[in-house]
C-alpha atoms as a PDB file:
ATOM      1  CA  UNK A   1      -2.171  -6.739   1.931  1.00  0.00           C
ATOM      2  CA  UNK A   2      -4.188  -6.977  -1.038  1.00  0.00           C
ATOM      3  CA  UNK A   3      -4.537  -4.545  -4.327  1.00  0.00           C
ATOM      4  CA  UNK A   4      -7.828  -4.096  -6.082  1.00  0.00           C
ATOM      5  CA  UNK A   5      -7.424  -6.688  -8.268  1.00  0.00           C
ATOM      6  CA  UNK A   6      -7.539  -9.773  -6.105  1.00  0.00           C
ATOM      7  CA  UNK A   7     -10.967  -8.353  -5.773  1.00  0.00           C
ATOM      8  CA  UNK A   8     -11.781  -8.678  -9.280  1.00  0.00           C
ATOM      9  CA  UNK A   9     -10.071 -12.410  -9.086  1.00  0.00           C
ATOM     10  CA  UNK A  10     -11.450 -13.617  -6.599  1.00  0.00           C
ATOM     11  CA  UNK A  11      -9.645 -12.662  -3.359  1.00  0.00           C
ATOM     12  CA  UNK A  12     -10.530 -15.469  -0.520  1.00  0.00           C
ATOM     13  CA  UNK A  13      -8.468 -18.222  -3.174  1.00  0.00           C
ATOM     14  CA  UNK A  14      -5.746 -15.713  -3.700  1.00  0.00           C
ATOM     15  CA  UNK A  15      -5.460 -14.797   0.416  1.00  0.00           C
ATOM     16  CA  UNK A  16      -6.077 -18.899   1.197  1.00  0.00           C
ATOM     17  CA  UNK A  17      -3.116 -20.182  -2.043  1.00  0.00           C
ATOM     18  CA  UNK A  18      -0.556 -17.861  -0.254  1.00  0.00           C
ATOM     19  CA  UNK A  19      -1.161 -18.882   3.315  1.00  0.00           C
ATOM     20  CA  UNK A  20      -0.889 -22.192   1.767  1.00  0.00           C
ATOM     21  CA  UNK A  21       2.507 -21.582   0.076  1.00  0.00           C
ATOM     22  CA  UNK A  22       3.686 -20.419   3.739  1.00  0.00           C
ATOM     23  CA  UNK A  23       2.960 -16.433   3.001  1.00  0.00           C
ATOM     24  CA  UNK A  24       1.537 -14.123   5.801  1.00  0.00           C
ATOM     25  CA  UNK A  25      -1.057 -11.703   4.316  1.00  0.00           C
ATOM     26  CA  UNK A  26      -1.618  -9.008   6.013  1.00  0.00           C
ATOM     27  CA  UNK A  27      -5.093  -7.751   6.410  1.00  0.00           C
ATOM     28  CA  UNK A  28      -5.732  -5.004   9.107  1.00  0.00           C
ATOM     29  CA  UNK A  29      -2.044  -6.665  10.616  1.00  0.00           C
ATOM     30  CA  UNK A  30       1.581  -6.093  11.081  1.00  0.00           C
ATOM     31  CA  UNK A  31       4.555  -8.374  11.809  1.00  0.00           C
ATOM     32  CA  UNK A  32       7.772  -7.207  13.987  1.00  0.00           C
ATOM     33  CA  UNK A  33      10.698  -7.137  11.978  1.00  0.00           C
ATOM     34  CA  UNK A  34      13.737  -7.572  14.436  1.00  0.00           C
ATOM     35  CA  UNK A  35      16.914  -7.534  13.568  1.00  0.00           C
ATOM     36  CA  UNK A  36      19.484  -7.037  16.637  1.00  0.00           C
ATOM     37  CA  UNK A  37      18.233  -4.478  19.606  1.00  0.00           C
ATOM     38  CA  UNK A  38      16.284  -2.810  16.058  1.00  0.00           C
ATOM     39  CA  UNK A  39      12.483  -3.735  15.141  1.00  0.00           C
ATOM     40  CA  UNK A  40      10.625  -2.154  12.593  1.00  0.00           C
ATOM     41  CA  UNK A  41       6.520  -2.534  12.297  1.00  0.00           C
ATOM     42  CA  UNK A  42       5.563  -3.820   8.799  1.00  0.00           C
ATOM     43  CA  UNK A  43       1.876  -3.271   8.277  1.00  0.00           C
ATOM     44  CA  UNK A  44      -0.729  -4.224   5.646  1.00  0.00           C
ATOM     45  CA  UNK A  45      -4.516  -3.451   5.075  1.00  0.00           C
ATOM     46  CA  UNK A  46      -6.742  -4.423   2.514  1.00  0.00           C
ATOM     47  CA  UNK A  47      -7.126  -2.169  -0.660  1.00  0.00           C
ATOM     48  CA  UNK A  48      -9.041   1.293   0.152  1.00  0.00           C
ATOM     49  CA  UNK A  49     -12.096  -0.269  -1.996  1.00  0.00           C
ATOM     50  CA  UNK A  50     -12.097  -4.122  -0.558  1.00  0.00           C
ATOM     51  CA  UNK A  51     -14.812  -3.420   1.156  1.00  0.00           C
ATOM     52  CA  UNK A  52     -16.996  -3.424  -1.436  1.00  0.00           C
ATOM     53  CA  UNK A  53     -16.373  -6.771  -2.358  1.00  0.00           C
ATOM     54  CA  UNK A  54     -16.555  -8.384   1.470  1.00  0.00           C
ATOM     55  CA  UNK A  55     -17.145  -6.033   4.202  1.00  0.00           C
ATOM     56  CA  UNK A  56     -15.135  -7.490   6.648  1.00  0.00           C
ATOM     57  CA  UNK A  57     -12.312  -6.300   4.124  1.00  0.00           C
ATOM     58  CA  UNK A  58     -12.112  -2.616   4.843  1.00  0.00           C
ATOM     59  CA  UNK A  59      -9.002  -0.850   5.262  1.00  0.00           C
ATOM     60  CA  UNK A  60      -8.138   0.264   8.706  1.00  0.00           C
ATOM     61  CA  UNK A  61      -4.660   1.389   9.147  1.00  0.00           C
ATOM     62  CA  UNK A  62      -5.238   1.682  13.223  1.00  0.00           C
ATOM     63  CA  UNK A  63      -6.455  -1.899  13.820  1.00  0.00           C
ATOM     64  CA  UNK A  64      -3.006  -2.373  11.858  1.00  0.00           C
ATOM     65  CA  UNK A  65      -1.416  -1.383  14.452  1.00  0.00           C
ATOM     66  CA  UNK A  66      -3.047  -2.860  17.033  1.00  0.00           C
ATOM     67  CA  UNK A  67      -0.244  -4.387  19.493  1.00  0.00           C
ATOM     68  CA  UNK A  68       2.422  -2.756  18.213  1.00  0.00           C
ATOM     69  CA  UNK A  69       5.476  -1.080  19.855  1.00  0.00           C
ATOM     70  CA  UNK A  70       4.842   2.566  20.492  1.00  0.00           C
ATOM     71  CA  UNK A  71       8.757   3.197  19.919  1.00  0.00           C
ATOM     72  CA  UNK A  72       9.459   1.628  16.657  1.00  0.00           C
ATOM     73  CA  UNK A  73       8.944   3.283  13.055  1.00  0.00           C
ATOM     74  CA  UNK A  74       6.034   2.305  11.375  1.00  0.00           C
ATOM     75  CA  UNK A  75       5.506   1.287   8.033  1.00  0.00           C
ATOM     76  CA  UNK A  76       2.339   0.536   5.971  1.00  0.00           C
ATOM     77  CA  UNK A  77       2.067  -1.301   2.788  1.00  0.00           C
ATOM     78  CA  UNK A  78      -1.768   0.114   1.129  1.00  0.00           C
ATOM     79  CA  UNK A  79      -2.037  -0.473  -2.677  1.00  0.00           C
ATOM     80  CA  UNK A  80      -3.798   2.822  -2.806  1.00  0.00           C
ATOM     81  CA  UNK A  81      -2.397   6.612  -2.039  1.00  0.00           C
ATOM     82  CA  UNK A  82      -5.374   7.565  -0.579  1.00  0.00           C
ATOM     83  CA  UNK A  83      -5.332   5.227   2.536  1.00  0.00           C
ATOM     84  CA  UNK A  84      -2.632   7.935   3.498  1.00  0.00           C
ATOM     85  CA  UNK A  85      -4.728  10.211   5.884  1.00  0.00           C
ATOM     86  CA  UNK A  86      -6.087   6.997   7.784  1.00  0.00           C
ATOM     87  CA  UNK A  87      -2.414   5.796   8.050  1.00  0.00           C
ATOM     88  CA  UNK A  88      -0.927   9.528   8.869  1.00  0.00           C
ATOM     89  CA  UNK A  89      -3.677   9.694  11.694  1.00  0.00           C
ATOM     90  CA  UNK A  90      -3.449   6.030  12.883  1.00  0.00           C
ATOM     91  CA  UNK A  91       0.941   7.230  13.625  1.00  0.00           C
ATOM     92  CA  UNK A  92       3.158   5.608  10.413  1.00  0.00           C
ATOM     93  CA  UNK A  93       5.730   7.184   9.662  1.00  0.00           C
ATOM     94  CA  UNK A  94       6.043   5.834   6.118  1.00  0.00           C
ATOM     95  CA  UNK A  95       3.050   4.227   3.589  1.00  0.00           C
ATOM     96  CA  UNK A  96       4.514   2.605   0.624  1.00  0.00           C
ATOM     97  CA  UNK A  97       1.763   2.617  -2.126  1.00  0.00           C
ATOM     98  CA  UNK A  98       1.219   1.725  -5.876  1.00  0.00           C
ATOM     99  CA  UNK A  99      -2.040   1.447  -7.615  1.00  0.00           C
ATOM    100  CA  UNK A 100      -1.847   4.469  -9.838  1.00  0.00           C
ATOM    101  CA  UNK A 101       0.464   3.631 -12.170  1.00  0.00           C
ATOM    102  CA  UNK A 102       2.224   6.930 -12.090  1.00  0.00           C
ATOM    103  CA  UNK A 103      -0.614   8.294 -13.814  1.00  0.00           C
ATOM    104  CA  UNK A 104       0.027   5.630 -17.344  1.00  0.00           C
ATOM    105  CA  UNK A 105      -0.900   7.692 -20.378  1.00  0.00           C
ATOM    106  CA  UNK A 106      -1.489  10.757 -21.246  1.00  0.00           C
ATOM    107  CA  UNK A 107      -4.834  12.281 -20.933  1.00  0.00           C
ATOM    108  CA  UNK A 108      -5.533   9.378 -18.312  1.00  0.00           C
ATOM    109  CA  UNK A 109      -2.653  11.417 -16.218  1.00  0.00           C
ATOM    110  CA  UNK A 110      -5.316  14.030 -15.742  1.00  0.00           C
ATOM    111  CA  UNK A 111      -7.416  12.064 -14.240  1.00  0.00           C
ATOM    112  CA  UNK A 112      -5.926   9.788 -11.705  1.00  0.00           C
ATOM    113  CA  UNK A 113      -5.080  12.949  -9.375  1.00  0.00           C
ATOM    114  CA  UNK A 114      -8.935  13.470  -9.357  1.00  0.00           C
ATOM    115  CA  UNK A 115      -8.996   9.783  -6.878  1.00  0.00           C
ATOM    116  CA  UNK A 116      -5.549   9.568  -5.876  1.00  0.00           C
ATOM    117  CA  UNK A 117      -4.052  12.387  -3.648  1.00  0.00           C
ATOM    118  CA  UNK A 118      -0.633  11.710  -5.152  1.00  0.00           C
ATOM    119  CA  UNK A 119       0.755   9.622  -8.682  1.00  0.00           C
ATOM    120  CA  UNK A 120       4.432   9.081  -8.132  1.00  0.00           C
ATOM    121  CA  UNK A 121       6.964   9.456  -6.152  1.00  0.00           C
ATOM    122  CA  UNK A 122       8.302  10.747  -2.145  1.00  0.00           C
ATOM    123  CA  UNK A 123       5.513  12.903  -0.668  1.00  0.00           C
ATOM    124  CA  UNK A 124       4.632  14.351   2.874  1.00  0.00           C
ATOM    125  CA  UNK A 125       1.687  14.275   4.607  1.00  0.00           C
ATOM    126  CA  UNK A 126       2.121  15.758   8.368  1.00  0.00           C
ATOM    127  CA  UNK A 127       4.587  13.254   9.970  1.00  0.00           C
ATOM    128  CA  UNK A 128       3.884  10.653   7.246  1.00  0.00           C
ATOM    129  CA  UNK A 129       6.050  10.038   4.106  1.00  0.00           C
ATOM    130  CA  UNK A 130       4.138   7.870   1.259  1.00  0.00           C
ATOM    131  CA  UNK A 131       6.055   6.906  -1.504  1.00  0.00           C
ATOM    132  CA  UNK A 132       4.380   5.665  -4.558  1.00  0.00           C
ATOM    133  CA  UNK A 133       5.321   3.666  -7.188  1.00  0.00           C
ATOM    134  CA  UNK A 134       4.729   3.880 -10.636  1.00  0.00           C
ATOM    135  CA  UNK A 135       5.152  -0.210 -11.121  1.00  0.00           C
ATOM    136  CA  UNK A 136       6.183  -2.391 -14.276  1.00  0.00           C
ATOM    137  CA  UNK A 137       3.161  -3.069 -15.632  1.00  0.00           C
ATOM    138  CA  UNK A 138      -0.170  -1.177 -16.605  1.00  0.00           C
ATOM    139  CA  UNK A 139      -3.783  -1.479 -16.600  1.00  0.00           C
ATOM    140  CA  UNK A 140      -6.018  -1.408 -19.433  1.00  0.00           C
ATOM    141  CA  UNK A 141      -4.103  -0.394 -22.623  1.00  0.00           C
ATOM    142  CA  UNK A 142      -0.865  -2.167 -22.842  1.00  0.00           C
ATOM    143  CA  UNK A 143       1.082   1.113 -23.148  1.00  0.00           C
ATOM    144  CA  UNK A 144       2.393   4.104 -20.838  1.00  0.00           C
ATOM    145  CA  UNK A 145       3.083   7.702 -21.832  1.00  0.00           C
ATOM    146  CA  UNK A 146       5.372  10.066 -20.002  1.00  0.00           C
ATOM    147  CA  UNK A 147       4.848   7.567 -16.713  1.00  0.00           C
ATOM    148  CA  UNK A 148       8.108   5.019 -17.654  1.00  0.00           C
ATOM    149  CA  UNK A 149       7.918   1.706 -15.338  1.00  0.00           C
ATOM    150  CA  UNK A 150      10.127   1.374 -12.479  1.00  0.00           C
ATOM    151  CA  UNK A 151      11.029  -1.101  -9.546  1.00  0.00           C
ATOM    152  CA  UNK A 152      12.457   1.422  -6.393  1.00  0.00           C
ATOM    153  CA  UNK A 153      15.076   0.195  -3.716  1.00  0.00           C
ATOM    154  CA  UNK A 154      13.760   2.080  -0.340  1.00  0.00           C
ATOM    155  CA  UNK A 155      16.544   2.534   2.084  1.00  0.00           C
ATOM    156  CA  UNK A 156      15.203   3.170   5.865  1.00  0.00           C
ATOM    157  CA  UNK A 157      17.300   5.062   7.873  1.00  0.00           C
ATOM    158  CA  UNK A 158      17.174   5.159  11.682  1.00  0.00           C
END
């Protein structure tokens, strides 16, 4: 999956360097994770916005899935919070997101909820959980206010 920024950095020698290193990316695709009679669908699409930048890069959580086993939980990895109502609709059960930045500094807190439909944290959306992460790092301004970094530890329970 890719965030927006590969899209400012050029995103077809980022996507080509890690299939070269032996990385899958996945755009509009999943993988099977098995591990004994258990499998798990881990899913990727390109950021909500990649479009812009190649149009073959849209984000679309149902082609995704496209193969997949009906029976086993679903995950998505989508840089942005607001690919949630494609992926709810499309049948994950969890989205795992980042982008936002938990919101960064205050007043720019007040504004990221105007584009994102949630900042931080474990929320619900129908069937679908999204949980997103606030990150190390920032954007713009090297600071953050009232949004401290974080790395979470997701434990999925069957």
């Amino acid at each position: 999956m890719t965030g927006n920024h590969e899209y400012y950095a050029g995103v077809h020698p980022w996507t080509a360097e890690f299939e070269r290193l032996g990385l899958h990316v996945l755009h509009n695709a999943h993988v099977v994770v098995r591990r004994g009679d258990a499998q798990l669908v881990l899913a990727g699409v390109p950021d909500f916005t990649g479009h812009h930048f190649d149009r073959l890069h849209r984000s679309d959580p149902t082609a995704a899935l496209a193969g997949a086993p009906a029976d086993a939980p679903k995950v998505l990895l989508a840089h942005q919070p607001r690919t949630a109502p494609a992926a709810e609709k499309a049948g994950f059960d969890l989205q795992v997101s980042g982008h936002t930045h938990g919101g960064q500094f205050f007043p720019w807190s007040l504004f990221v909820p105007l584009q994102q439909p949630y900042t931080a944290g474990l929320h619900q959306l129908g069937r679908l959980q999204v949980y997103v992460s606030r990150g190390t790092g920032y954007w713009g301004p090297p600071k953050r206010l009232f949004a401290p970094s974080e790395i979470a530890e997701l434990t999925l329970v069957g």
